[in-house]
PDB file of N, CA and C in Angstrom:
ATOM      1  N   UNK A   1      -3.554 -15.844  -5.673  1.00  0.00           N
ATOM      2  CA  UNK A   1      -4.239 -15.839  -4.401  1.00  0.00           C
ATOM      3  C   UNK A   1      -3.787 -14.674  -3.530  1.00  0.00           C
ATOM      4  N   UNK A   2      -2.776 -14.059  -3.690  1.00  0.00           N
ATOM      5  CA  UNK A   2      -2.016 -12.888  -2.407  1.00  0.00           C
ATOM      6  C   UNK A   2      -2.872 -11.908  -3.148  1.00  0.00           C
ATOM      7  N   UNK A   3      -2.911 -11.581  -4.447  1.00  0.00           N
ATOM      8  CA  UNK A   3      -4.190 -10.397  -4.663  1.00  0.00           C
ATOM      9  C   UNK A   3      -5.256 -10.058  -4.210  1.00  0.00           C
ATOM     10  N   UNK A   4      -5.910 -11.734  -4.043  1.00  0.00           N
ATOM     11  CA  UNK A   4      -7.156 -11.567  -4.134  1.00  0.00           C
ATOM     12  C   UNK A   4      -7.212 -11.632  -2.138  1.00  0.00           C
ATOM     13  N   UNK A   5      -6.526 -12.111  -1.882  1.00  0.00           N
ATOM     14  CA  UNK A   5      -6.527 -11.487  -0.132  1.00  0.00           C
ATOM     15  C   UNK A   5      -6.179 -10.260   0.325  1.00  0.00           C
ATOM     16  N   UNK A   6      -5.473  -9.773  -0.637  1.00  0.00           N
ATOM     17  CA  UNK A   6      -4.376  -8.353  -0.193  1.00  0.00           C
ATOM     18  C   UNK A   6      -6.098  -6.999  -0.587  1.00  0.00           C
ATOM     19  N   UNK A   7      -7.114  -8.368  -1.604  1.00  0.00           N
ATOM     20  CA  UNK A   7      -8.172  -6.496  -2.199  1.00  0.00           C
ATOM     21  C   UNK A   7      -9.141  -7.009  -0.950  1.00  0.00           C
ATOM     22  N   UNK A   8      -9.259  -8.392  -0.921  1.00  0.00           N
ATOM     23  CA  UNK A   8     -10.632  -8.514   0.394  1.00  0.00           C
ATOM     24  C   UNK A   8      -9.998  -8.464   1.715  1.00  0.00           C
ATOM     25  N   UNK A   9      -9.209  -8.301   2.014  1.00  0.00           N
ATOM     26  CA  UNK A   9      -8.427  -7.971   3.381  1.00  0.00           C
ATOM     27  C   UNK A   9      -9.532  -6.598   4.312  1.00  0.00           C
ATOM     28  N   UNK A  10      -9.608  -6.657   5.583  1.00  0.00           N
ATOM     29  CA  UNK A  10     -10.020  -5.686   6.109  1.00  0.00           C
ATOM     30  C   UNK A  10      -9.628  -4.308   5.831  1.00  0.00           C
ATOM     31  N   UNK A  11      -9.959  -3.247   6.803  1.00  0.00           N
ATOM     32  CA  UNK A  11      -9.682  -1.821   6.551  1.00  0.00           C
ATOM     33  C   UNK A  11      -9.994  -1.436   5.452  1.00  0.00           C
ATOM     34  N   UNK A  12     -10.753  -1.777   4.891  1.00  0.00           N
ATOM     35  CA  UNK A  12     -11.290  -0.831   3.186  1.00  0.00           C
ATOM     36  C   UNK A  12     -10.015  -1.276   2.213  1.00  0.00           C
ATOM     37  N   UNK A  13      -9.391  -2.241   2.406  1.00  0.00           N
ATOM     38  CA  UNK A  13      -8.705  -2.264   1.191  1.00  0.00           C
ATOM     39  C   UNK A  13      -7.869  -1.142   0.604  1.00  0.00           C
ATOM     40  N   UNK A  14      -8.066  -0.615  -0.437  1.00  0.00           N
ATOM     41  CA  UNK A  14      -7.042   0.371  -1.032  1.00  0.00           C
ATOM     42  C   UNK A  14      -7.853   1.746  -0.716  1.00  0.00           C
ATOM     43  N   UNK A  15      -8.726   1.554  -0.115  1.00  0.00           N
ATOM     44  CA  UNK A  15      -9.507   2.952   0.464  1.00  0.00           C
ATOM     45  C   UNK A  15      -9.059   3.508   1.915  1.00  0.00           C
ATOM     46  N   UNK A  16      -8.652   2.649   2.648  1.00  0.00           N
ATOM     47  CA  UNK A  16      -7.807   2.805   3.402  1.00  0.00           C
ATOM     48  C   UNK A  16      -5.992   2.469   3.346  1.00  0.00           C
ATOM     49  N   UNK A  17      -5.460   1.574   4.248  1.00  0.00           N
ATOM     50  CA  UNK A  17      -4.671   0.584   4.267  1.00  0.00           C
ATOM     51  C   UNK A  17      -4.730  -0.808   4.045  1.00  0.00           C
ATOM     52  N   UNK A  18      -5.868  -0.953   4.290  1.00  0.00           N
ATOM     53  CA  UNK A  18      -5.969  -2.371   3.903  1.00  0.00           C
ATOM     54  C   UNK A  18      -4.694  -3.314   3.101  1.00  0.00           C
ATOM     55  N   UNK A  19      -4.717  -2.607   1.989  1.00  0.00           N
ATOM     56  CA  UNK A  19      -3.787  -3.388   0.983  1.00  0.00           C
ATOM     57  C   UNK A  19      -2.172  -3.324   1.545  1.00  0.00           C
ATOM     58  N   UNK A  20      -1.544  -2.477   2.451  1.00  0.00           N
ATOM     59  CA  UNK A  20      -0.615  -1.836   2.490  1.00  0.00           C
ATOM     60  C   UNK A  20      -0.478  -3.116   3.686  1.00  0.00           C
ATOM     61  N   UNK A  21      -0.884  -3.045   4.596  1.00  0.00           N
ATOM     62  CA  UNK A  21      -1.353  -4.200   5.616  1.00  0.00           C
ATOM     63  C   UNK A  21      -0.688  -5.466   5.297  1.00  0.00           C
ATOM     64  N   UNK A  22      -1.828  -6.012   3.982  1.00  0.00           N
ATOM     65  CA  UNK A  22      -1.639  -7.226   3.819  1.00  0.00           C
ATOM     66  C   UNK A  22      -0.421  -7.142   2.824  1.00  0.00           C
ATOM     67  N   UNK A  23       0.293  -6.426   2.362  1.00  0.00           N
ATOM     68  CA  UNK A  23       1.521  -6.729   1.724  1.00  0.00           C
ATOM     69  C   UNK A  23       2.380  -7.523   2.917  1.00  0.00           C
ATOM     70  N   UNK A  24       2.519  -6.298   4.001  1.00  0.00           N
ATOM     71  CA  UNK A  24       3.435  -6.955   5.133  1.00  0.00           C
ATOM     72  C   UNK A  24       2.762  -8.348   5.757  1.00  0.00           C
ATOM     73  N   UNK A  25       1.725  -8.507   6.039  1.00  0.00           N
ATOM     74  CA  UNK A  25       1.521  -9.506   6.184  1.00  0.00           C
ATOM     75  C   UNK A  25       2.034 -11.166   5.714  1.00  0.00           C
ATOM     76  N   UNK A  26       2.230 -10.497   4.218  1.00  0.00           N
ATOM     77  CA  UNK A  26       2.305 -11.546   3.007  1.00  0.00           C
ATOM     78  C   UNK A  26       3.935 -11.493   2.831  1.00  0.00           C
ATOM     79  N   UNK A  27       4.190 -10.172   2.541  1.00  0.00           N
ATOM     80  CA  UNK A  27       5.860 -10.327   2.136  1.00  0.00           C
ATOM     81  C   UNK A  27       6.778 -10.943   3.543  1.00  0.00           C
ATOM     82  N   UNK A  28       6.486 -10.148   4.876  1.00  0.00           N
ATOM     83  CA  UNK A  28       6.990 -10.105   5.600  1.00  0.00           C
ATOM     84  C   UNK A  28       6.866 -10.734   7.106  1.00  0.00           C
ATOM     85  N   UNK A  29       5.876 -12.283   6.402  1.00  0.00           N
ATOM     86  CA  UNK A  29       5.167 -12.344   7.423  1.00  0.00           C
ATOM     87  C   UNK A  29       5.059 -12.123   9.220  1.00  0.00           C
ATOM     88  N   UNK A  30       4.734 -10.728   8.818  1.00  0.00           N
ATOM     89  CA  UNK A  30       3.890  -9.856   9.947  1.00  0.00           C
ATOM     90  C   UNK A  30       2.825 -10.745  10.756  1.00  0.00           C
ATOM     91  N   UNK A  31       2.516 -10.504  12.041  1.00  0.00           N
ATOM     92  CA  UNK A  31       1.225 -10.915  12.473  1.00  0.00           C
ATOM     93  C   UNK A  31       0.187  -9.041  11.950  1.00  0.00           C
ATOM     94  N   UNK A  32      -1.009  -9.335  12.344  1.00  0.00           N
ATOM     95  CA  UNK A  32      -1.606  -8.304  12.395  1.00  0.00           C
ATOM     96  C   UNK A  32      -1.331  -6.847  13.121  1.00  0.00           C
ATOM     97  N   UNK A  33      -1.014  -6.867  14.472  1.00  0.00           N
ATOM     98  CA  UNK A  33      -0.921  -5.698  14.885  1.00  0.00           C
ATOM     99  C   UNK A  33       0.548  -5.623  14.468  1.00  0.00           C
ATOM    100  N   UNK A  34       1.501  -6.140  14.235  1.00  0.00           N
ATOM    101  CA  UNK A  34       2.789  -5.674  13.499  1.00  0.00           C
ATOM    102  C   UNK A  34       2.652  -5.097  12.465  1.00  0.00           C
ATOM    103  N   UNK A  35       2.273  -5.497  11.193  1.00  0.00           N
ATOM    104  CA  UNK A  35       1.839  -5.127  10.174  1.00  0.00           C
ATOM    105  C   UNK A  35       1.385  -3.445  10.226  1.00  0.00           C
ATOM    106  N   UNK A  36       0.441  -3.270  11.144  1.00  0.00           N
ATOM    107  CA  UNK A  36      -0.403  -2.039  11.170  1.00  0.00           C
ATOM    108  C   UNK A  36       0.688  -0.978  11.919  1.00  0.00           C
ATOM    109  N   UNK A  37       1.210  -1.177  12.507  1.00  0.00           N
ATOM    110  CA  UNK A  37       2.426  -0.330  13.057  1.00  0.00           C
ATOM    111  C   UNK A  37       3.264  -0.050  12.417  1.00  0.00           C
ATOM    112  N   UNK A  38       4.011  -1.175  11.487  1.00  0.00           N
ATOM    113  CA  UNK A  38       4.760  -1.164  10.496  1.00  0.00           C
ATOM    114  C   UNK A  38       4.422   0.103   9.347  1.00  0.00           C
ATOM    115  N   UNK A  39       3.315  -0.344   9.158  1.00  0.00           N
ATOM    116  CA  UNK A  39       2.670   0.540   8.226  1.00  0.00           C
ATOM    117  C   UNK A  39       2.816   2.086   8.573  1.00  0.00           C
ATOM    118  N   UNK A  40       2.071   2.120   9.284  1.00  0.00           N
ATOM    119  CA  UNK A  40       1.624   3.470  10.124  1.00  0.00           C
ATOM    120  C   UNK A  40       3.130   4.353  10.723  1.00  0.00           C
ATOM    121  N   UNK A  41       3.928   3.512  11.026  1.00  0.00           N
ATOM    122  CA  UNK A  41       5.044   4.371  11.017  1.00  0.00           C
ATOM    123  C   UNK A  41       5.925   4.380  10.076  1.00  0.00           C
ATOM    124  N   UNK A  42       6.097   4.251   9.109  1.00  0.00           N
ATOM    125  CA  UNK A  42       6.239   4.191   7.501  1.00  0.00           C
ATOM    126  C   UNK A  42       5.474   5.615   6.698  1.00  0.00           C
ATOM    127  N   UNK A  43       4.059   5.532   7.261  1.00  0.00           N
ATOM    128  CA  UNK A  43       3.145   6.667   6.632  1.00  0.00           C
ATOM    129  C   UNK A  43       3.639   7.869   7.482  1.00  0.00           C
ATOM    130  N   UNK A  44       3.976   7.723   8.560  1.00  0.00           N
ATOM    131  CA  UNK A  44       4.090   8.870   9.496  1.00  0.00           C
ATOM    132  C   UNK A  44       2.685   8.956  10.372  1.00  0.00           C
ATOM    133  N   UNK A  45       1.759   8.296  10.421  1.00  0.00           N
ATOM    134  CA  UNK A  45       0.782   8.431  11.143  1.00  0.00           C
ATOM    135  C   UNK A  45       0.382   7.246  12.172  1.00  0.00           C
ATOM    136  N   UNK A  46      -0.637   8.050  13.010  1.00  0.00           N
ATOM    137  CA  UNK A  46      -1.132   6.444  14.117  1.00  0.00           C
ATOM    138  C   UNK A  46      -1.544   5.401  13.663  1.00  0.00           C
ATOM    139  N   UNK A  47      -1.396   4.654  13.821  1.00  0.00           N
ATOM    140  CA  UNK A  47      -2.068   3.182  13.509  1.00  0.00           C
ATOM    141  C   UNK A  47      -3.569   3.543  13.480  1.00  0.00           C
ATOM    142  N   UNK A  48      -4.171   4.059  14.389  1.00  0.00           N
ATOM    143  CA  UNK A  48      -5.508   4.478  14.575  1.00  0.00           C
ATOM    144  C   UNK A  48      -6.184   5.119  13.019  1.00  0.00           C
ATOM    145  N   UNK A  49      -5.357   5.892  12.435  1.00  0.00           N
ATOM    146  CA  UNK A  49      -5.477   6.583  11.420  1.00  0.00           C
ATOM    147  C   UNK A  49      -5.944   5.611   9.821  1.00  0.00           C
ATOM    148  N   UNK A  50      -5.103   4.550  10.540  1.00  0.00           N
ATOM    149  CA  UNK A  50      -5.107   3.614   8.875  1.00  0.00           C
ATOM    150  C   UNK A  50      -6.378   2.939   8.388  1.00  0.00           C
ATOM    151  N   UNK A  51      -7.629   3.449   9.282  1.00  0.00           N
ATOM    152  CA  UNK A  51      -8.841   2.835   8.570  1.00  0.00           C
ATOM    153  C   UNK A  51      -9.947   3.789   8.683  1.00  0.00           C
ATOM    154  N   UNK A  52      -8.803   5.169   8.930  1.00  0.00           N
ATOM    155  CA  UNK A  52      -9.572   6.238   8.536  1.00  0.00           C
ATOM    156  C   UNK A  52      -9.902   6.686   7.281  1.00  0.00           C
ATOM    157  N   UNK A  53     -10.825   6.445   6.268  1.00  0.00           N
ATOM    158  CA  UNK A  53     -10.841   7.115   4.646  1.00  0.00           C
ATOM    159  C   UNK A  53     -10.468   8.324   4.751  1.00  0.00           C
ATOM    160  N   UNK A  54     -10.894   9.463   6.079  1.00  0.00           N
ATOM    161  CA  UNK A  54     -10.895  10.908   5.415  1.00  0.00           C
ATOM    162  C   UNK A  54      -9.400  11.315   5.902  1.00  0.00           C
ATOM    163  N   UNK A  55      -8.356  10.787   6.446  1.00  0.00           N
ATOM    164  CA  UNK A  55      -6.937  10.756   6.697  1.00  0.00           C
ATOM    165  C   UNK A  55      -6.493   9.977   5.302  1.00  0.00           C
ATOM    166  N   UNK A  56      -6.893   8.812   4.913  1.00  0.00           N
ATOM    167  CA  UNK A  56      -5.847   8.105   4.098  1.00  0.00           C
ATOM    168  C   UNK A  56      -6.053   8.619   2.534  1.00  0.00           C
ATOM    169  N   UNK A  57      -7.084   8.948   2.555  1.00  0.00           N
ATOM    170  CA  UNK A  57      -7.579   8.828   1.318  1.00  0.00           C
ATOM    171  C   UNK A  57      -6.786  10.458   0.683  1.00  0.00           C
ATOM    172  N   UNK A  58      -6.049  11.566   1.290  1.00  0.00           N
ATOM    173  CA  UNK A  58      -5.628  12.477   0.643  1.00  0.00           C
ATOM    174  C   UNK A  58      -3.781  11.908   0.935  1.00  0.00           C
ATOM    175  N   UNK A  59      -3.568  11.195   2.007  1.00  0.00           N
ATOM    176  CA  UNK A  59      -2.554  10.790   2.297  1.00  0.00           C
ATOM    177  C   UNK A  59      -1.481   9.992   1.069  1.00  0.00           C
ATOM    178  N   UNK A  60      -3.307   8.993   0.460  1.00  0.00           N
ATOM    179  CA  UNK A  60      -2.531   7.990  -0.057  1.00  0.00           C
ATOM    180  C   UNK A  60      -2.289   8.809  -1.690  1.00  0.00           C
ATOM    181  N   UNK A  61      -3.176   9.996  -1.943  1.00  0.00           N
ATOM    182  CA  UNK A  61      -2.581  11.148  -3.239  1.00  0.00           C
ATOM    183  C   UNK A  61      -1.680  11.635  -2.861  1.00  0.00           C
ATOM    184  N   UNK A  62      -0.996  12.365  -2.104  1.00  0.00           N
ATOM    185  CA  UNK A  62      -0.017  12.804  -1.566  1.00  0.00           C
ATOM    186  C   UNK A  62       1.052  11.954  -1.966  1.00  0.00           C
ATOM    187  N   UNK A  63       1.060  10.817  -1.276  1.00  0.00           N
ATOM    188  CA  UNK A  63       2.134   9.678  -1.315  1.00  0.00           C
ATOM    189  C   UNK A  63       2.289   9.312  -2.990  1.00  0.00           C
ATOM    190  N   UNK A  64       1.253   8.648  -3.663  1.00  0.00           N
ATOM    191  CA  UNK A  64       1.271   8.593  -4.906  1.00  0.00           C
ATOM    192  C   UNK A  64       1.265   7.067  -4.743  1.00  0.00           C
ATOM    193  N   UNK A  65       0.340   6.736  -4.089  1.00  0.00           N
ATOM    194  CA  UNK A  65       0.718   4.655  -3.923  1.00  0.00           C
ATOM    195  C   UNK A  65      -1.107   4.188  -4.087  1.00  0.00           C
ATOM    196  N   UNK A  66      -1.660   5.054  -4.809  1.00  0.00           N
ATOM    197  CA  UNK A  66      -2.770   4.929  -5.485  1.00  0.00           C
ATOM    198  C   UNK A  66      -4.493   4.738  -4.866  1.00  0.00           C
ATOM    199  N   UNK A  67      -5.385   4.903  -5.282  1.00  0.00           N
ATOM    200  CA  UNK A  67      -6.624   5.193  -4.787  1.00  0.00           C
ATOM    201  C   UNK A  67      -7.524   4.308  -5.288  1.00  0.00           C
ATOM    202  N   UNK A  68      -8.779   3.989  -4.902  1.00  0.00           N
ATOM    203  CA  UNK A  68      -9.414   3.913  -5.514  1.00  0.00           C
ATOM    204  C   UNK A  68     -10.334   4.294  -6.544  1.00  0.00           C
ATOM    205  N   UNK A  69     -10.572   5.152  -6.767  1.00  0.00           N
ATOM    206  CA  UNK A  69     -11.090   5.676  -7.803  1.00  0.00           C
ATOM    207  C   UNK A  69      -9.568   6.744  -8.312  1.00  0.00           C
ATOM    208  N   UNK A  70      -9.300   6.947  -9.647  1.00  0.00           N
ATOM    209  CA  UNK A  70      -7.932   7.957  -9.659  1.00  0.00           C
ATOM    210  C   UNK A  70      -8.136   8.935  -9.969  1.00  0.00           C
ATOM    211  N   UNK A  71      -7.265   9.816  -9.602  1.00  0.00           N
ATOM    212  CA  UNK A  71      -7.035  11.319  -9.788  1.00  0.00           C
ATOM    213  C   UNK A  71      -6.141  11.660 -11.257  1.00  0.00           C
ATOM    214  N   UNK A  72      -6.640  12.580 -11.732  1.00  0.00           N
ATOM    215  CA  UNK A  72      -6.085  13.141 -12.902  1.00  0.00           C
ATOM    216  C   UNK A  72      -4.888  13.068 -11.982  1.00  0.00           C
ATOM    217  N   UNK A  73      -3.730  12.940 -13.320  1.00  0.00           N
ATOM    218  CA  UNK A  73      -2.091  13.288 -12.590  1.00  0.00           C
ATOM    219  C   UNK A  73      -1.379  12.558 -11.885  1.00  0.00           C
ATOM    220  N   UNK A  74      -2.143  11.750 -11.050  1.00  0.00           N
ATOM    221  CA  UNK A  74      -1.630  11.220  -9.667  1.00  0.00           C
ATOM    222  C   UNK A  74      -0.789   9.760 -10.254  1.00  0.00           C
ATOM    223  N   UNK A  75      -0.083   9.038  -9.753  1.00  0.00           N
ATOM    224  CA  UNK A  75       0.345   7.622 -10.123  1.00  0.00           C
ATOM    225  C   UNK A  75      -0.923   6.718  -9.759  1.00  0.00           C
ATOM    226  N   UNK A  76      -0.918   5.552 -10.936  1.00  0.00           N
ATOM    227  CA  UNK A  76      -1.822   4.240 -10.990  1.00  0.00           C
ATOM    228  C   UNK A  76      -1.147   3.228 -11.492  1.00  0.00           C
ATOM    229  N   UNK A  77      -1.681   2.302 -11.155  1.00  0.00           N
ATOM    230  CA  UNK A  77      -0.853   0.770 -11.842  1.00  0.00           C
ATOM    231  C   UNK A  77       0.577   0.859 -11.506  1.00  0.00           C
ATOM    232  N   UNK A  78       1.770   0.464 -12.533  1.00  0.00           N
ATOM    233  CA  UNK A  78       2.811   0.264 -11.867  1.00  0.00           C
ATOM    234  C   UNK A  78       3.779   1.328 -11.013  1.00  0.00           C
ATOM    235  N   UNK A  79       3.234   2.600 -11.634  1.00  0.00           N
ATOM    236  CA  UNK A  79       3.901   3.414 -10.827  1.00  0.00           C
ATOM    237  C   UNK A  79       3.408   3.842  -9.415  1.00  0.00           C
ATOM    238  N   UNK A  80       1.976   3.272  -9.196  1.00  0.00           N
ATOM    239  CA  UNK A  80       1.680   3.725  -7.795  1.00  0.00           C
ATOM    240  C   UNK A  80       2.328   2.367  -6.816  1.00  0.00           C
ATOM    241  N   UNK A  81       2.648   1.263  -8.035  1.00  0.00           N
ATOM    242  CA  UNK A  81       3.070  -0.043  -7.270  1.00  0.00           C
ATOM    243  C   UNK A  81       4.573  -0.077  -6.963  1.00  0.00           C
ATOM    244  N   UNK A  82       4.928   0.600  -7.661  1.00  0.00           N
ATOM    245  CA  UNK A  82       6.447   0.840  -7.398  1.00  0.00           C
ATOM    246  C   UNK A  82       6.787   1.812  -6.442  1.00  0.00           C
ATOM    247  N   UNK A  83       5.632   3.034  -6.038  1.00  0.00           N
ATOM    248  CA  UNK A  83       5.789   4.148  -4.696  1.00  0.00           C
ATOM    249  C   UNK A  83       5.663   2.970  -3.477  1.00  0.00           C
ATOM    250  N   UNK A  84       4.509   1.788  -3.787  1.00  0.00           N
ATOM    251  CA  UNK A  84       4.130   1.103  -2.746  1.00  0.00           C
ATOM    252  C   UNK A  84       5.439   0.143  -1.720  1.00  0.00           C
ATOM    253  N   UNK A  85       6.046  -0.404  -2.833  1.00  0.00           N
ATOM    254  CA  UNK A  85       7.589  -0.944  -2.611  1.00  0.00           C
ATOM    255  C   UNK A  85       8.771  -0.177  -2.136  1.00  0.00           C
ATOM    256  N   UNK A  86       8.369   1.486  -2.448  1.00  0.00           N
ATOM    257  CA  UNK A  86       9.447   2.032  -1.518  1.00  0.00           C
ATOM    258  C   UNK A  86       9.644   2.658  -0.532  1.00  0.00           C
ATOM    259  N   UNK A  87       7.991   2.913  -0.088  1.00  0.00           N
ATOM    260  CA  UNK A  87       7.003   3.011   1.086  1.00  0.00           C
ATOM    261  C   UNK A  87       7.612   2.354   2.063  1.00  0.00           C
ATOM    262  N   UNK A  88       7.361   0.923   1.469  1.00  0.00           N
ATOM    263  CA  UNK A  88       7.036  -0.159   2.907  1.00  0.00           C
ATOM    264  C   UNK A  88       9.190  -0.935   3.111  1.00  0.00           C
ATOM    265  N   UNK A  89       9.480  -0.694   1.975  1.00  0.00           N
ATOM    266  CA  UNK A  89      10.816  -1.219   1.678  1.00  0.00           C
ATOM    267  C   UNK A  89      10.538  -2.323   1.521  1.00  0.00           C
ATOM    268  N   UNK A  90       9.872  -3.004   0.397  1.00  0.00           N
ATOM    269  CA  UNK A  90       9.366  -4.114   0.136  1.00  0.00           C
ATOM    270  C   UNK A  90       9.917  -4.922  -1.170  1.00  0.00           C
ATOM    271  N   UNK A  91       9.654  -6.132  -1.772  1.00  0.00           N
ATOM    272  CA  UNK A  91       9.808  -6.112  -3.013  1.00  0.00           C
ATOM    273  C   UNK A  91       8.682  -6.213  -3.598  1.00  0.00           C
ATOM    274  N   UNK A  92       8.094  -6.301  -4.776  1.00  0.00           N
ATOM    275  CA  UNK A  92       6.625  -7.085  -5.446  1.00  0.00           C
ATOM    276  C   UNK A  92       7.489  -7.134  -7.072  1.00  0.00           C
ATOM    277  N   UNK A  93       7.217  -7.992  -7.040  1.00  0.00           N
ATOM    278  CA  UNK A  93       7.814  -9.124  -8.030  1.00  0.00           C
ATOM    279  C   UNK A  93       7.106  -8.486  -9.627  1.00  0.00           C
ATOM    280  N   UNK A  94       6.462  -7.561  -9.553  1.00  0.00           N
ATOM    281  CA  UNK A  94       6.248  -6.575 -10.945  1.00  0.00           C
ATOM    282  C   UNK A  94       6.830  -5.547 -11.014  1.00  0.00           C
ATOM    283  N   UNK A  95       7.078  -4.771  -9.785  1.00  0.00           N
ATOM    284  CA  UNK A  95       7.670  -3.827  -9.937  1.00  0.00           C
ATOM    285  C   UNK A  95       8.944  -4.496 -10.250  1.00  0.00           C
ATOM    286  N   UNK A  96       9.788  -4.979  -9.464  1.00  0.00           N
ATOM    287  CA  UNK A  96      10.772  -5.891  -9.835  1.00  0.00           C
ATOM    288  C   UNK A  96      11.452  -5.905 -11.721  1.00  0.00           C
ATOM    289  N   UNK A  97      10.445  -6.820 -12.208  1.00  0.00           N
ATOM    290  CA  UNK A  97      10.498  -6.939 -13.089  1.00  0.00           C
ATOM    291  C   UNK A  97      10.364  -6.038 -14.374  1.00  0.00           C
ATOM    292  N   UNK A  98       9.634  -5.188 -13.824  1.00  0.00           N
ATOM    293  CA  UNK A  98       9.750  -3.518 -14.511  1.00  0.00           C
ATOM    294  C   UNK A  98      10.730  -2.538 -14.791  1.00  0.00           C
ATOM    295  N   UNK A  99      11.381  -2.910 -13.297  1.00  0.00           N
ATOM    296  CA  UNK A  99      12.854  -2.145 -13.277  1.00  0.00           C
ATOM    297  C   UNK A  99      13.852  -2.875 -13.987  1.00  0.00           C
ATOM    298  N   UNK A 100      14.028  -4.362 -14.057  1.00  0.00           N
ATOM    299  CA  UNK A 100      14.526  -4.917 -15.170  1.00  0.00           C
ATOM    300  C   UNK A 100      14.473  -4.684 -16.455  1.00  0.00           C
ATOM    301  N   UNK A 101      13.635  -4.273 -16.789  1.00  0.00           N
ATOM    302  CA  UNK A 101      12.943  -4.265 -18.222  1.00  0.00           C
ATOM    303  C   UNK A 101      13.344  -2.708 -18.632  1.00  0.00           C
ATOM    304  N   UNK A 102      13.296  -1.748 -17.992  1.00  0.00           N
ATOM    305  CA  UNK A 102      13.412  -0.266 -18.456  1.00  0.00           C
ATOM    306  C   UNK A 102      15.210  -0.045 -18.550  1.00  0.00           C
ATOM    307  N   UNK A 103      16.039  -1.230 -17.676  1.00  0.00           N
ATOM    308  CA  UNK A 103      17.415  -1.380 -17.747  1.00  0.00           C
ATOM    309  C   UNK A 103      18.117  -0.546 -19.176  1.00  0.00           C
TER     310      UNK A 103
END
């Protein structure tokens, strides 16, 4: 169930922040405008910015914490999930378990 709220969550989802949002929301329970601040000063940018596509969307290649559609090169799947966890200083319980596993 935290997936499937974290992809239908507002702000475009992984096209924006959306997803980044509802992590804190979920891990840390954040209210909403915490969350988005949290975020946003984490990214280095305004809060205003985080449901901007044409700000996030080169931001979130840059960063390497993944897109929606992907870029040759760029991180996807666990490695954009594991930039995402050290982004926010979070845990997610795959990455987690990933880093166990490569031990």
């Amino acid at each position: 169930m935290h997936l499937a709220h974290i992809f239908a969550s507002g702000m475009g989802g992984i096209r924006t922040a959306g997803d980044l949002v509802a992590w804190m929301q979920l891990i840390k329970k954040m209210k909403l405008a915490e969350a988005k601040k949290y975020v946003a000063r984490r990214m280095k940018i305004e809060p205003s910015d985080l449901i901007n596509e044409e700000v996030m969307r080169p931001l979130r290649e840059d960063l390497g914490i993944g897109t929606t559609t992907s870029v040759a090169g760029s991180p996807k799947g666990i490695r954009a999930k594991l930039r995402v966890a050290e982004l926010l200083d979070i845990p997610i319980n795959s990455v987690e378990l990933f880093k166990s596993q490569i031990k």
